[in-house]
Structures are given as structure tokens and as C-alpha cells.
PDB file of N, CA and C in Angstrom:
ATOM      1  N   UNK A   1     -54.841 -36.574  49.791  1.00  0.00           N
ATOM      2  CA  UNK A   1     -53.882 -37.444  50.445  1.00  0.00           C
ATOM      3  C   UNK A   1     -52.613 -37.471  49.589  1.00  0.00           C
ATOM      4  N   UNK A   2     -51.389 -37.225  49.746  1.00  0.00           N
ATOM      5  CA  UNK A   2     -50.153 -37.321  49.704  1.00  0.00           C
ATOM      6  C   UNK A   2     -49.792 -38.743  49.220  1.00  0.00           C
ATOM      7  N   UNK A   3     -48.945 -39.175  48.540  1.00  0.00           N
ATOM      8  CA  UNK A   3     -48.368 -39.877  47.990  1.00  0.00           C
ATOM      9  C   UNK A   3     -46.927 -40.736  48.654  1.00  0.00           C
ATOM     10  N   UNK A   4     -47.019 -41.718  49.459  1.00  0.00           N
ATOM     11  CA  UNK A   4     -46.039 -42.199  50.158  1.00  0.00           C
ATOM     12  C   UNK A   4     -44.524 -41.601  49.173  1.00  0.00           C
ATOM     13  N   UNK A   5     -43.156 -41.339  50.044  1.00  0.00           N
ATOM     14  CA  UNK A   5     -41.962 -41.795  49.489  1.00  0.00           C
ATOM     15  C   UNK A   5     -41.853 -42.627  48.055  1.00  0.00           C
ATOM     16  N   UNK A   6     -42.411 -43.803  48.485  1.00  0.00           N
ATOM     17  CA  UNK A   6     -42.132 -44.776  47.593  1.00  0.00           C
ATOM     18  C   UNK A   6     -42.720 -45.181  46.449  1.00  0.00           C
ATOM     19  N   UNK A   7     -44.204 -44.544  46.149  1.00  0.00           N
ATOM     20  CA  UNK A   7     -44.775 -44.650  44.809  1.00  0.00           C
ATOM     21  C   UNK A   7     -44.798 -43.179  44.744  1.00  0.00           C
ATOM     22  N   UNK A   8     -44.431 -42.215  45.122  1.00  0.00           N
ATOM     23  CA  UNK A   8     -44.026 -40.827  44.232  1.00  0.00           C
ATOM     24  C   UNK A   8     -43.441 -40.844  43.013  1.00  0.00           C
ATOM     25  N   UNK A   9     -44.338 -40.349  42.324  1.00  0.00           N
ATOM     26  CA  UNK A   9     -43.698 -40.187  40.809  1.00  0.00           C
ATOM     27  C   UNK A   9     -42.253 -39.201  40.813  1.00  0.00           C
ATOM     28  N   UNK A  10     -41.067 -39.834  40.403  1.00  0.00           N
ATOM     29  CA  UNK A  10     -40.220 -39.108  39.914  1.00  0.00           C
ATOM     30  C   UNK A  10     -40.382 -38.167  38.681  1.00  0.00           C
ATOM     31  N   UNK A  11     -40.152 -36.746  39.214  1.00  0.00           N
ATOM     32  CA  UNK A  11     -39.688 -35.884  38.400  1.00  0.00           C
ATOM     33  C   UNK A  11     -38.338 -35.540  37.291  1.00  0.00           C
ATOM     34  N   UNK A  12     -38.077 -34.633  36.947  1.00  0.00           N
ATOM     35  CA  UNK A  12     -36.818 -34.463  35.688  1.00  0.00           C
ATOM     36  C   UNK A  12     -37.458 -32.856  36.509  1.00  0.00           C
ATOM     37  N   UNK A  13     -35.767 -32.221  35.921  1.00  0.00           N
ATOM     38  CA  UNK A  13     -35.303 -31.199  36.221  1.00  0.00           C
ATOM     39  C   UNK A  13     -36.411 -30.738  35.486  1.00  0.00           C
ATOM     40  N   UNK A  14     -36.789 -30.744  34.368  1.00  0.00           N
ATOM     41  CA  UNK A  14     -37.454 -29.703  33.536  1.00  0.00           C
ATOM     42  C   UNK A  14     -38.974 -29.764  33.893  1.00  0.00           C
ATOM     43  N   UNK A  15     -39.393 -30.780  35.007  1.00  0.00           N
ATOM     44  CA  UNK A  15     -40.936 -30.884  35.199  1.00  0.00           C
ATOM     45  C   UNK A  15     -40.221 -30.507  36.912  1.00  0.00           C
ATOM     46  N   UNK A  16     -39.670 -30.287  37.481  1.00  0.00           N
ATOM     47  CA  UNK A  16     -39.752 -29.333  38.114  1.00  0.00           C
ATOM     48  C   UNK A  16     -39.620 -28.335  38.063  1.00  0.00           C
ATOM     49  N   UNK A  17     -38.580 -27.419  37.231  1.00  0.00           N
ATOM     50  CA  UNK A  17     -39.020 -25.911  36.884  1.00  0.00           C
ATOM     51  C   UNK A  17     -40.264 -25.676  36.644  1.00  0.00           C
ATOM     52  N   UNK A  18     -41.231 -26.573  36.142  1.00  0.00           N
ATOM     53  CA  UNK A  18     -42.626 -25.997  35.720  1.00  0.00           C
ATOM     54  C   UNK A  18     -43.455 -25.586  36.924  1.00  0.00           C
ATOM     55  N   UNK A  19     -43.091 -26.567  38.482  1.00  0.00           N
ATOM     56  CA  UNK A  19     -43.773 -26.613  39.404  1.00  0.00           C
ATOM     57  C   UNK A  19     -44.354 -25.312  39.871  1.00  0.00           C
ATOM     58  N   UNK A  20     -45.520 -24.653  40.536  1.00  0.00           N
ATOM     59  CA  UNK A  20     -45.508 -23.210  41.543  1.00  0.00           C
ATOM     60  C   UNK A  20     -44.355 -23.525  42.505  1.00  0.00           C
ATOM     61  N   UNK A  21     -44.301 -21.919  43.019  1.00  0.00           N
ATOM     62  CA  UNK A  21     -43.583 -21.728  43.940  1.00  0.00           C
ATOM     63  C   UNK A  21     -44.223 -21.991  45.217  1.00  0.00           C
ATOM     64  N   UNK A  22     -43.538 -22.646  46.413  1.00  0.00           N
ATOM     65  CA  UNK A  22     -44.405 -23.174  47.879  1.00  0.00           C
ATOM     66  C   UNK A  22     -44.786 -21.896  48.426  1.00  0.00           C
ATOM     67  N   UNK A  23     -46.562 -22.235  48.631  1.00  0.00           N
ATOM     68  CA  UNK A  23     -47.320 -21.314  49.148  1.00  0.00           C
ATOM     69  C   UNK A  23     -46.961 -20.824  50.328  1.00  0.00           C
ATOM     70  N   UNK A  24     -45.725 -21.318  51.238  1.00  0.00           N
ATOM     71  CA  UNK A  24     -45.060 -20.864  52.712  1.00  0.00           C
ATOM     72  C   UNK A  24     -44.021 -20.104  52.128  1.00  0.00           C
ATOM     73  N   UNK A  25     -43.651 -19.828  51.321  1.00  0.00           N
ATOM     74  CA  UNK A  25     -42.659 -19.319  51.351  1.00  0.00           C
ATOM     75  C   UNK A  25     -41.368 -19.617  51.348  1.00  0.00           C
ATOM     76  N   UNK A  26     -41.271 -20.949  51.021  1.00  0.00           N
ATOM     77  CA  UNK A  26     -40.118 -21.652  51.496  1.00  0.00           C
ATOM     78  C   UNK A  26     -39.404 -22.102  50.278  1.00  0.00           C
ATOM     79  N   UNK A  27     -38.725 -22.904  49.941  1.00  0.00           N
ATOM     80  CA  UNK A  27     -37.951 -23.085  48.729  1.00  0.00           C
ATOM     81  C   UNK A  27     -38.024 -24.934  48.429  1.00  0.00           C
ATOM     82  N   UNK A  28     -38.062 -25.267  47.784  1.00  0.00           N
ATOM     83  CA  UNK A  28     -38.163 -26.488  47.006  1.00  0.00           C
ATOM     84  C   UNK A  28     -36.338 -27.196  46.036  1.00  0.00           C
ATOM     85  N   UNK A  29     -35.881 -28.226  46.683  1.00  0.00           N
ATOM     86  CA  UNK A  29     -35.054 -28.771  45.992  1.00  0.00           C
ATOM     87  C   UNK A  29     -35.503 -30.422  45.364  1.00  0.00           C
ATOM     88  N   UNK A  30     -34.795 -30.674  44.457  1.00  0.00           N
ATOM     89  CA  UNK A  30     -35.419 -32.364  43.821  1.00  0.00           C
ATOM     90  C   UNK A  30     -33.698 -32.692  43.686  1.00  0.00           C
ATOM     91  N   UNK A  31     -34.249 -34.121  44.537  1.00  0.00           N
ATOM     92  CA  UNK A  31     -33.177 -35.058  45.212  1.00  0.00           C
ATOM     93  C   UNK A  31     -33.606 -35.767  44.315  1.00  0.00           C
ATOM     94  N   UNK A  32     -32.932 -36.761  43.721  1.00  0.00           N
ATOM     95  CA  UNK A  32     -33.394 -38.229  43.345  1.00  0.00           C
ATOM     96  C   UNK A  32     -34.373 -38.050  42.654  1.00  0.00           C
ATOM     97  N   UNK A  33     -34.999 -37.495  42.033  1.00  0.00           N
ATOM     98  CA  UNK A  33     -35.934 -36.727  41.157  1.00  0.00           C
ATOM     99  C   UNK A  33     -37.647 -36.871  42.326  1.00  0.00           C
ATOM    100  N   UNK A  34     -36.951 -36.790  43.595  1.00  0.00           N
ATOM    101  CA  UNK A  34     -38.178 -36.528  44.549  1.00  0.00           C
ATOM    102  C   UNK A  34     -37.864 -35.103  45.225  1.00  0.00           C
ATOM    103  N   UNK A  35     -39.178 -34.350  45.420  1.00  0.00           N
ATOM    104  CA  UNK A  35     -39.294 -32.961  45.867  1.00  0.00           C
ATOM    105  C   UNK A  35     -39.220 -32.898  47.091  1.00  0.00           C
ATOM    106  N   UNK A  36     -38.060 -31.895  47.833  1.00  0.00           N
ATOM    107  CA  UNK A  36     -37.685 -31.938  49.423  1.00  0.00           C
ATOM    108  C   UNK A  36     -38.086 -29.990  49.314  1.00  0.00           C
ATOM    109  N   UNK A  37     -39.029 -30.114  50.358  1.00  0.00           N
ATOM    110  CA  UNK A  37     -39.603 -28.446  50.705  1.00  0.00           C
ATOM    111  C   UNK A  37     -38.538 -28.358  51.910  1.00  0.00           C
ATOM    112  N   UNK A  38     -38.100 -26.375  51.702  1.00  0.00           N
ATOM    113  CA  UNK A  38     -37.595 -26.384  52.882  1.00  0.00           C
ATOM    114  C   UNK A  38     -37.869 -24.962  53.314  1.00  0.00           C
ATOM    115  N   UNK A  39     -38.176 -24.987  54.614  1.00  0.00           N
ATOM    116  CA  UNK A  39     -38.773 -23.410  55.188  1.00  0.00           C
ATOM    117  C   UNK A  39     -38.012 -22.425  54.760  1.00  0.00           C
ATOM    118  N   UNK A  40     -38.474 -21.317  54.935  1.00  0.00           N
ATOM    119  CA  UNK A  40     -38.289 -20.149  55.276  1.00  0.00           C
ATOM    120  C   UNK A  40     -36.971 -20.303  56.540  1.00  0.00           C
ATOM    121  N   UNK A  41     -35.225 -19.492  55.805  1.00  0.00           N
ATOM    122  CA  UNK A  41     -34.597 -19.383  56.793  1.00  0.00           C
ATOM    123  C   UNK A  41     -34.512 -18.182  57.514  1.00  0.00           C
ATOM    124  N   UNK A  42     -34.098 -18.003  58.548  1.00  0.00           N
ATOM    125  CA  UNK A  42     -34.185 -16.900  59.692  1.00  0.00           C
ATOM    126  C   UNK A  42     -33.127 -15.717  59.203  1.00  0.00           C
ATOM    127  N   UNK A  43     -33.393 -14.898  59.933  1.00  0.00           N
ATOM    128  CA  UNK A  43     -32.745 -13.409  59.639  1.00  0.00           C
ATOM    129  C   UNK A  43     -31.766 -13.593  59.534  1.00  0.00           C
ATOM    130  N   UNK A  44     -30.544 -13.884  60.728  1.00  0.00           N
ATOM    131  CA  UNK A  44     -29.518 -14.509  60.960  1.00  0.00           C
ATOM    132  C   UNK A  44     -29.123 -15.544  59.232  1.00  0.00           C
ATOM    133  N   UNK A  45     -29.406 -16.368  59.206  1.00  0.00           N
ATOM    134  CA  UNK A  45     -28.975 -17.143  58.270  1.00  0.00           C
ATOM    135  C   UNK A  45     -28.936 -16.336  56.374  1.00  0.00           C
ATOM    136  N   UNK A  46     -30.064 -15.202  56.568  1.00  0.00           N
ATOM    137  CA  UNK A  46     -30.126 -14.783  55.238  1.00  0.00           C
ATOM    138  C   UNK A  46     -28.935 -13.270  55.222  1.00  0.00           C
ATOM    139  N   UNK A  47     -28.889 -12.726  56.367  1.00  0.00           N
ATOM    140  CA  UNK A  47     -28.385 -11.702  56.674  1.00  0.00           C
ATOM    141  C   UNK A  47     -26.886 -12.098  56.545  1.00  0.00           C
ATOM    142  N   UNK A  48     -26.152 -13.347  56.715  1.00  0.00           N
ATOM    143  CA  UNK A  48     -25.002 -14.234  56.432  1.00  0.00           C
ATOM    144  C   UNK A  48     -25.003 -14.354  55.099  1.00  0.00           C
ATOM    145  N   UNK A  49     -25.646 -14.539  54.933  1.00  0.00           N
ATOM    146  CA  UNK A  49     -25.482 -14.756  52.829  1.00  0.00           C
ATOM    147  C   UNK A  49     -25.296 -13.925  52.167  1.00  0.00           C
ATOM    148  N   UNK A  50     -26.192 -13.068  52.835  1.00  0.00           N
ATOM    149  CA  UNK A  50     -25.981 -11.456  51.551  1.00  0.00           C
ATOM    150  C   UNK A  50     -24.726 -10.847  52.390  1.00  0.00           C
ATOM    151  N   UNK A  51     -23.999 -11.142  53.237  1.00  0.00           N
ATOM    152  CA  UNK A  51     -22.878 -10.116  53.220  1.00  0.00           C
ATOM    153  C   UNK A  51     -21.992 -11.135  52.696  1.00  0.00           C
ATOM    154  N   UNK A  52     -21.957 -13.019  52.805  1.00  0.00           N
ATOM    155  CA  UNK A  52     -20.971 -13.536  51.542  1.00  0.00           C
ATOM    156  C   UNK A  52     -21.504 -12.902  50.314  1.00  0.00           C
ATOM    157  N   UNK A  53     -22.187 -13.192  49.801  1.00  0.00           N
ATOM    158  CA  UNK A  53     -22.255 -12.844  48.422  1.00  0.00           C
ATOM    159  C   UNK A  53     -21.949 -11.714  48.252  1.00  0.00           C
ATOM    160  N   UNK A  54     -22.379 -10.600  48.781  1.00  0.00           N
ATOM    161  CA  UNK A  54     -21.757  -9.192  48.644  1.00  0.00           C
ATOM    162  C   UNK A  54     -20.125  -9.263  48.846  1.00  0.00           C
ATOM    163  N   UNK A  55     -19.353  -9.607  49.619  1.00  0.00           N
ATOM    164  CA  UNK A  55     -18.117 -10.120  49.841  1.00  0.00           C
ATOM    165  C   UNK A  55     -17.706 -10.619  48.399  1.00  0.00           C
ATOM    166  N   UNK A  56     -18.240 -11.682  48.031  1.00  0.00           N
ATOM    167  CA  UNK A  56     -17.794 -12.651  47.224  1.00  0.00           C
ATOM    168  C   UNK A  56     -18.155 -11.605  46.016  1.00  0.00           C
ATOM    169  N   UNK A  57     -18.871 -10.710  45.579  1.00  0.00           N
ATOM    170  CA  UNK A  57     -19.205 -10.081  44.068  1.00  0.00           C
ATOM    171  C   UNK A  57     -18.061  -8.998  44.371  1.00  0.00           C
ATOM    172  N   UNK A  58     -17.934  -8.160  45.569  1.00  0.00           N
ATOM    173  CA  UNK A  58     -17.009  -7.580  45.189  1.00  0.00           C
ATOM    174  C   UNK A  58     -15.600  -8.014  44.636  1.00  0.00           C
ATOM    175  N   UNK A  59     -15.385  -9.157  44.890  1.00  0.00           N
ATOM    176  CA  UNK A  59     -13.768  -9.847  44.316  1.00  0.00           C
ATOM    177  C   UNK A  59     -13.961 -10.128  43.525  1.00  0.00           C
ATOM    178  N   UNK A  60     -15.324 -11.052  42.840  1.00  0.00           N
ATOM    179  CA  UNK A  60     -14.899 -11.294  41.472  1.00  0.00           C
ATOM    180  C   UNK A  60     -15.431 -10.592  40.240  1.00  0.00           C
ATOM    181  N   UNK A  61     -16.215  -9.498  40.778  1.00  0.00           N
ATOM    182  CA  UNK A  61     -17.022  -8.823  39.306  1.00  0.00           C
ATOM    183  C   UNK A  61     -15.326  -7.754  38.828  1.00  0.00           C
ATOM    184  N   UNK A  62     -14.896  -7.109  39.827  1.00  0.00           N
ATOM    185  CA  UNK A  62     -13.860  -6.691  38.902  1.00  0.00           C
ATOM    186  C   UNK A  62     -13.110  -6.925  38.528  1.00  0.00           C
ATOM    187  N   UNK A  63     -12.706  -8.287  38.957  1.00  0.00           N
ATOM    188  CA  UNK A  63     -11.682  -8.970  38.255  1.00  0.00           C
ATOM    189  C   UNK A  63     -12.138 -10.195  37.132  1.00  0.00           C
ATOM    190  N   UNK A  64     -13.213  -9.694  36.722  1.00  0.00           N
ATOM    191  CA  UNK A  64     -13.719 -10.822  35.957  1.00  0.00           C
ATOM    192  C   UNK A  64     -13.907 -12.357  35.839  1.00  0.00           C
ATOM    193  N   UNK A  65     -13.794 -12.462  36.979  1.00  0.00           N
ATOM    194  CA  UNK A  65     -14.006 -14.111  37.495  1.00  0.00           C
ATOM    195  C   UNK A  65     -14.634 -14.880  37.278  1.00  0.00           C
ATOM    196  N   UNK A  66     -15.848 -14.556  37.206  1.00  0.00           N
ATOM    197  CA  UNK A  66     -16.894 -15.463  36.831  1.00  0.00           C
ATOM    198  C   UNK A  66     -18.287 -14.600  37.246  1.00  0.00           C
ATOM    199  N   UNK A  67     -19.301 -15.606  37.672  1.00  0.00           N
ATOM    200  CA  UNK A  67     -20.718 -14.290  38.559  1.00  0.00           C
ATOM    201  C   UNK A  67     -20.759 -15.682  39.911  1.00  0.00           C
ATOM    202  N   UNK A  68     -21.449 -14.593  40.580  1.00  0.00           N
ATOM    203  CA  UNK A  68     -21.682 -14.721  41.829  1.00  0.00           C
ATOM    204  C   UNK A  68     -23.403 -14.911  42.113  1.00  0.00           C
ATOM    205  N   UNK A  69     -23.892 -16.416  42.444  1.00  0.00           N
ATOM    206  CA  UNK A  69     -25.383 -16.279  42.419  1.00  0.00           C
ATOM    207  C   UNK A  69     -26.024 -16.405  44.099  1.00  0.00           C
ATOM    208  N   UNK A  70     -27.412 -16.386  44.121  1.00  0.00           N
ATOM    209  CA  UNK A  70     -28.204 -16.524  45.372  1.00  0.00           C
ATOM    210  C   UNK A  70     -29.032 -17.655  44.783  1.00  0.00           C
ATOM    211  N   UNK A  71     -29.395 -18.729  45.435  1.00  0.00           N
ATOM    212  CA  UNK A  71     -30.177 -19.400  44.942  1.00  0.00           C
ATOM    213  C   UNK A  71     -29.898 -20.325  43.248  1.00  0.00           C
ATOM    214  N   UNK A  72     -29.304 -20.239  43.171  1.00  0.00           N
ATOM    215  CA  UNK A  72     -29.177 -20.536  41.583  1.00  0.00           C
ATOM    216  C   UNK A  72     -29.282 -22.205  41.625  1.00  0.00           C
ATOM    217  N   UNK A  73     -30.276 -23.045  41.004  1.00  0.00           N
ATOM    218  CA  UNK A  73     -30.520 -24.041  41.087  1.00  0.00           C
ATOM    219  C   UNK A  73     -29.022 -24.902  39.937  1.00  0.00           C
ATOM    220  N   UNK A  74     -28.454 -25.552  40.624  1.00  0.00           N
ATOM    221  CA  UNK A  74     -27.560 -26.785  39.777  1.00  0.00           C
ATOM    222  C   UNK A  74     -28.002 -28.277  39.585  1.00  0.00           C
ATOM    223  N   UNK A  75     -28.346 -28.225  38.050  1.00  0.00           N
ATOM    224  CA  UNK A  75     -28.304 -29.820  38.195  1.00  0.00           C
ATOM    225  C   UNK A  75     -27.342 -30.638  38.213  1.00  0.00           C
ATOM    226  N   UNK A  76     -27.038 -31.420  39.280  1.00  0.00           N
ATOM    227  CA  UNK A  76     -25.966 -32.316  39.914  1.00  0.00           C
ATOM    228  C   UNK A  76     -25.547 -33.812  39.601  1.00  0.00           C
ATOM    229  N   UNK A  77     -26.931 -34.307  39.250  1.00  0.00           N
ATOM    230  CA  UNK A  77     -27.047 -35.872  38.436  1.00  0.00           C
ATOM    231  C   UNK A  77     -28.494 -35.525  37.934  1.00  0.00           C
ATOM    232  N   UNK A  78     -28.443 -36.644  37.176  1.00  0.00           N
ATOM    233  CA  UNK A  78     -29.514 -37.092  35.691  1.00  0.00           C
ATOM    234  C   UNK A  78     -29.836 -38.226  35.831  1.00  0.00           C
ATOM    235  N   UNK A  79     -31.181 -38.556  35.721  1.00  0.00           N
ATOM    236  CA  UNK A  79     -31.827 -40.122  35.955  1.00  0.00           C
ATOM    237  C   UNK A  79     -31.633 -40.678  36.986  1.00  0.00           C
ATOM    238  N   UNK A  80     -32.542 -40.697  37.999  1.00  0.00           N
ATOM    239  CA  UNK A  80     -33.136 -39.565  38.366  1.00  0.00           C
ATOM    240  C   UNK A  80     -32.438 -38.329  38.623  1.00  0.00           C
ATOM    241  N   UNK A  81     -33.407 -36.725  38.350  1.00  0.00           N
ATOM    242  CA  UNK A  81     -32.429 -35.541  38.438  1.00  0.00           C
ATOM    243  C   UNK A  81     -32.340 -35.204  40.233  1.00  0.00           C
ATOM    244  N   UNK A  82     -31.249 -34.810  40.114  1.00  0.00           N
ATOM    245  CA  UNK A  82     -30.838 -33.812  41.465  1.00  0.00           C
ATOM    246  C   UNK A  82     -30.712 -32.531  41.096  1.00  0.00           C
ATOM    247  N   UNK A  83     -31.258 -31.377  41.721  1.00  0.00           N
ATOM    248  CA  UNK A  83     -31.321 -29.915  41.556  1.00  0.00           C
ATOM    249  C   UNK A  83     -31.081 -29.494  42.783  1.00  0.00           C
ATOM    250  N   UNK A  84     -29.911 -28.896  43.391  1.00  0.00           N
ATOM    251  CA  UNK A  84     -29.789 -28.131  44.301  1.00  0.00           C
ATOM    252  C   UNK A  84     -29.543 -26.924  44.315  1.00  0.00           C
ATOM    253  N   UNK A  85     -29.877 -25.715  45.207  1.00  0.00           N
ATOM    254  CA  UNK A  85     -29.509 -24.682  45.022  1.00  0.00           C
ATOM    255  C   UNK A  85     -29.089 -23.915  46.296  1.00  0.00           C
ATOM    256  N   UNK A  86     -27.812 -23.715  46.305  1.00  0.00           N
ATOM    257  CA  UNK A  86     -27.113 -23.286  47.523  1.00  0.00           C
ATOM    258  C   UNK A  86     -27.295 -21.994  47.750  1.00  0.00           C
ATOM    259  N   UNK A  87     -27.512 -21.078  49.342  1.00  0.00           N
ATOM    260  CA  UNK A  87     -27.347 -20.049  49.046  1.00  0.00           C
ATOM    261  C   UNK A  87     -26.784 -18.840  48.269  1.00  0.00           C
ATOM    262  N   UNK A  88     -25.716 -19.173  48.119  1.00  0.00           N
ATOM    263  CA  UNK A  88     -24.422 -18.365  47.908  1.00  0.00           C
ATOM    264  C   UNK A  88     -23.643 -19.251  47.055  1.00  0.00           C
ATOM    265  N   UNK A  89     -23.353 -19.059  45.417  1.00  0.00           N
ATOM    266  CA  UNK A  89     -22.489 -19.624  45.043  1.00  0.00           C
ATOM    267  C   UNK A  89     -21.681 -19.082  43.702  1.00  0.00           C
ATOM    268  N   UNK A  90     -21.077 -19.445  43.396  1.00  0.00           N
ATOM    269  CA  UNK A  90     -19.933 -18.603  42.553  1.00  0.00           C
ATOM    270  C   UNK A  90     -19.415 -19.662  41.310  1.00  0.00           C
ATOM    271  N   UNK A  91     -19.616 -19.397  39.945  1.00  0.00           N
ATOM    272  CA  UNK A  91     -19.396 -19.951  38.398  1.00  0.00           C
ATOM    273  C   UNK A  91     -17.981 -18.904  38.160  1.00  0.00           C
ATOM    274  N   UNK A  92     -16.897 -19.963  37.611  1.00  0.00           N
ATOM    275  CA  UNK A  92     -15.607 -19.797  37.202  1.00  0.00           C
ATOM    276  C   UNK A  92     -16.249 -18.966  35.382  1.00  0.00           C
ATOM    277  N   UNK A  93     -15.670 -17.680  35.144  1.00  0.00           N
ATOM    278  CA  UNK A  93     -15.674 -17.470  33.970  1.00  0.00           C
ATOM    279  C   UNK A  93     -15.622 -18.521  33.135  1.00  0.00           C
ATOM    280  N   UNK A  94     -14.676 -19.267  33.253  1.00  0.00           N
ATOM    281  CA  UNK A  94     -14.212 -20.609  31.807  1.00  0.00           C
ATOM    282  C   UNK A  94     -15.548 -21.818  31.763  1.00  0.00           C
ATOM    283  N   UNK A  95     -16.497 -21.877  33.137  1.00  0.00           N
ATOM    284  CA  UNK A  95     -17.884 -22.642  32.966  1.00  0.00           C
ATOM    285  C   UNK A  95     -18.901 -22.118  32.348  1.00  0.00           C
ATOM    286  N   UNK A  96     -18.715 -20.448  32.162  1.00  0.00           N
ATOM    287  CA  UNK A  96     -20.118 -20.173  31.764  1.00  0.00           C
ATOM    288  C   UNK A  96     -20.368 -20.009  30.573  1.00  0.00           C
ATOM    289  N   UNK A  97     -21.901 -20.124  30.077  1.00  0.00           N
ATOM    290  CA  UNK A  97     -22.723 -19.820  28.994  1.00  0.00           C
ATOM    291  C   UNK A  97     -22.445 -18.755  28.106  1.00  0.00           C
ATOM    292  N   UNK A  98     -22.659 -18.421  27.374  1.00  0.00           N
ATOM    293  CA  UNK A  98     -22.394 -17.285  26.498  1.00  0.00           C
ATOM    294  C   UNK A  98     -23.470 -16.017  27.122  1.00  0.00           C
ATOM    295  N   UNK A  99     -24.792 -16.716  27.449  1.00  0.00           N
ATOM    296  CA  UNK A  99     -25.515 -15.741  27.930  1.00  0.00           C
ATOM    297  C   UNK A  99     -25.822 -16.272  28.951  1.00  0.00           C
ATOM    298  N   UNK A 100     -26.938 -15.473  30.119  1.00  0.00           N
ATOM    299  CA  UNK A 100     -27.664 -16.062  31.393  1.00  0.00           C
ATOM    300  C   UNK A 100     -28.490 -16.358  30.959  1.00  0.00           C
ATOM    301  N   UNK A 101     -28.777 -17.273  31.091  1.00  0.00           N
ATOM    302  CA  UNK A 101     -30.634 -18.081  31.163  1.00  0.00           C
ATOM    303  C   UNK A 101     -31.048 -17.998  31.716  1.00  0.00           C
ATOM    304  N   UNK A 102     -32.556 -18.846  32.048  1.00  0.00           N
ATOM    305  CA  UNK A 102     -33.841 -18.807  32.577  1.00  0.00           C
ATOM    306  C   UNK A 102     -33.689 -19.788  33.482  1.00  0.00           C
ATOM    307  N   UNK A 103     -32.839 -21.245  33.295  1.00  0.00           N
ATOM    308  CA  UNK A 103     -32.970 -22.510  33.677  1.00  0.00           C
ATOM    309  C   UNK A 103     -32.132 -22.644  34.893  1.00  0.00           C
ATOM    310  N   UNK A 104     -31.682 -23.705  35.277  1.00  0.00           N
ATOM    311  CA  UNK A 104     -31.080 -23.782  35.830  1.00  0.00           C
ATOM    312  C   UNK A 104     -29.860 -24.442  35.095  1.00  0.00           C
ATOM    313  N   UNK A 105     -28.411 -24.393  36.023  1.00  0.00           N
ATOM    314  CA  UNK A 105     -26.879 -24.355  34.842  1.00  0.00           C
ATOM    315  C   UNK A 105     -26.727 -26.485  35.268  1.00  0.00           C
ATOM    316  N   UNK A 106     -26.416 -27.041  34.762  1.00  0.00           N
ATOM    317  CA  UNK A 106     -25.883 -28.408  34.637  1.00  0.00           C
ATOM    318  C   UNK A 106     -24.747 -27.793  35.395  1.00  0.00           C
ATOM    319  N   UNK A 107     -24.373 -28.989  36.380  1.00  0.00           N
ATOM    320  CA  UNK A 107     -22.829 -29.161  37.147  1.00  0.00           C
ATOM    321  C   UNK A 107     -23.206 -28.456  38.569  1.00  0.00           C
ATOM    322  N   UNK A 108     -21.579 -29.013  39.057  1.00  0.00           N
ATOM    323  CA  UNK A 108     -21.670 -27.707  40.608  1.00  0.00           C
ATOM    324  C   UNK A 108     -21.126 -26.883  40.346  1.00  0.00           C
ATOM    325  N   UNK A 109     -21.370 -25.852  41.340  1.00  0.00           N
ATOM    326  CA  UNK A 109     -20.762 -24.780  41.139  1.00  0.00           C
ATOM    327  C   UNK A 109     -18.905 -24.497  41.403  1.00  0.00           C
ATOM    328  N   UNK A 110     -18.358 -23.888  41.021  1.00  0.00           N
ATOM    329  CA  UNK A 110     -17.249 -24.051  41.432  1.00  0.00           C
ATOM    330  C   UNK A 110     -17.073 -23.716  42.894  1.00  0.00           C
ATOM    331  N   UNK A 111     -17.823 -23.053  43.750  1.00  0.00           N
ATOM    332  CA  UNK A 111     -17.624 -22.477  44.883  1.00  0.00           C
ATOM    333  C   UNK A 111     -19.319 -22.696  45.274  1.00  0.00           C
ATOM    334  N   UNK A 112     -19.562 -22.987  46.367  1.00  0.00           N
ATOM    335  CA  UNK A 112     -20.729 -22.995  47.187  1.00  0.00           C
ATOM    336  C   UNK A 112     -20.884 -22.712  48.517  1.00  0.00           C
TER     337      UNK A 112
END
């Protein structure tokens, strides 16, 4: 049995990275440090993304802009965490890390 809304234990960004991935196939965001599942999107909707993002990498990888992600989880607020991760989104050179990580990046993205 499932755990109402309201006595669900809140999570932190970092005890949700630990979580599995949803056995449907579908993708997982944490609102309010509560877990929102969301299906599997349709051809149409993924087939739209990869030609933005393809769009969007060709402009900025040679001009050094920043990178261009799929999925890339942002944490948005802290206590409780918010983690969203937009299809398609794009980090300004002057935000990023020295290297890529594993985690997910603190902030929004500059472009989503």
C-alpha cells in the first residue's frame, strides 16, 4: 500500500538520485521533495526534441556557448528539493563546471 500525499516522506535531491529507474519506462521528477512519475512520451513529442536539440547543438557547440542537454535534471529549490528535468535544455558557458558530472547541476537552465 502506497503512502498518502500527505505523510510521504520527503526526499533531498541526493536520495533521489539513489532511487531505480521506473520499471515503465517513464521518467521521475521531485517537486517539493515529493516524487511525480511521468510516462513514456510519444514519437511525435520525442522526435520534436531531438531535432531542437540537434538545432540548438549545432549553434552553440561551434561557437562555444555553452552545452546543450536532453534530460538533464536541475535542482531548482532546496528544503524541500525540486529537481526538474526538461527535455531540451541549454547551460551558458559562464554557468558551467569545470568538468561534467554525474549529478545533477544546481539552478535553471539558461534556456529550456
Amino acid at each position: 500500500m502506497s503512502a498518502s500525499p500527505k505523510s510521504q516522506t520527503l526526499l533531498t535531491a541526493e536520495e533521489f538520485w539513489e532511487l531505480p529507474e521506473p520499471s515503465h519506462g517513464g521518467r521521475t521528477e521531485l517537486v517539493e521533495g515529493r516524487v511525480v512519475e511521468e510516462m513514456p512520451v510519444g514519437e511525435r513529442h520525442a522526435a520534436l526534441a531531438a531535432e531542437l536539440a540537434a538545432a540548438l547543438l549545432d549553434f552553440v557547440k561551434p561557437r562555444k556557448l555553452g552545452r546543450v542537454h536532453i534530460e538533464l535534471g536541475h535542482r531548482l529549490f532546496a528544503d524541500p528539493d525540486t529537481v526538474r528535468a526538461p527535455d531540451v535544455s541549454f547551460m551558458a558557458a559562464g554557468r558551467l563546471g569545470p568538468t561534467v558530472g554525474d549529478r545533477y547541476v544546481e539552478g535553471a537552465p539558461t534556456l529550456a
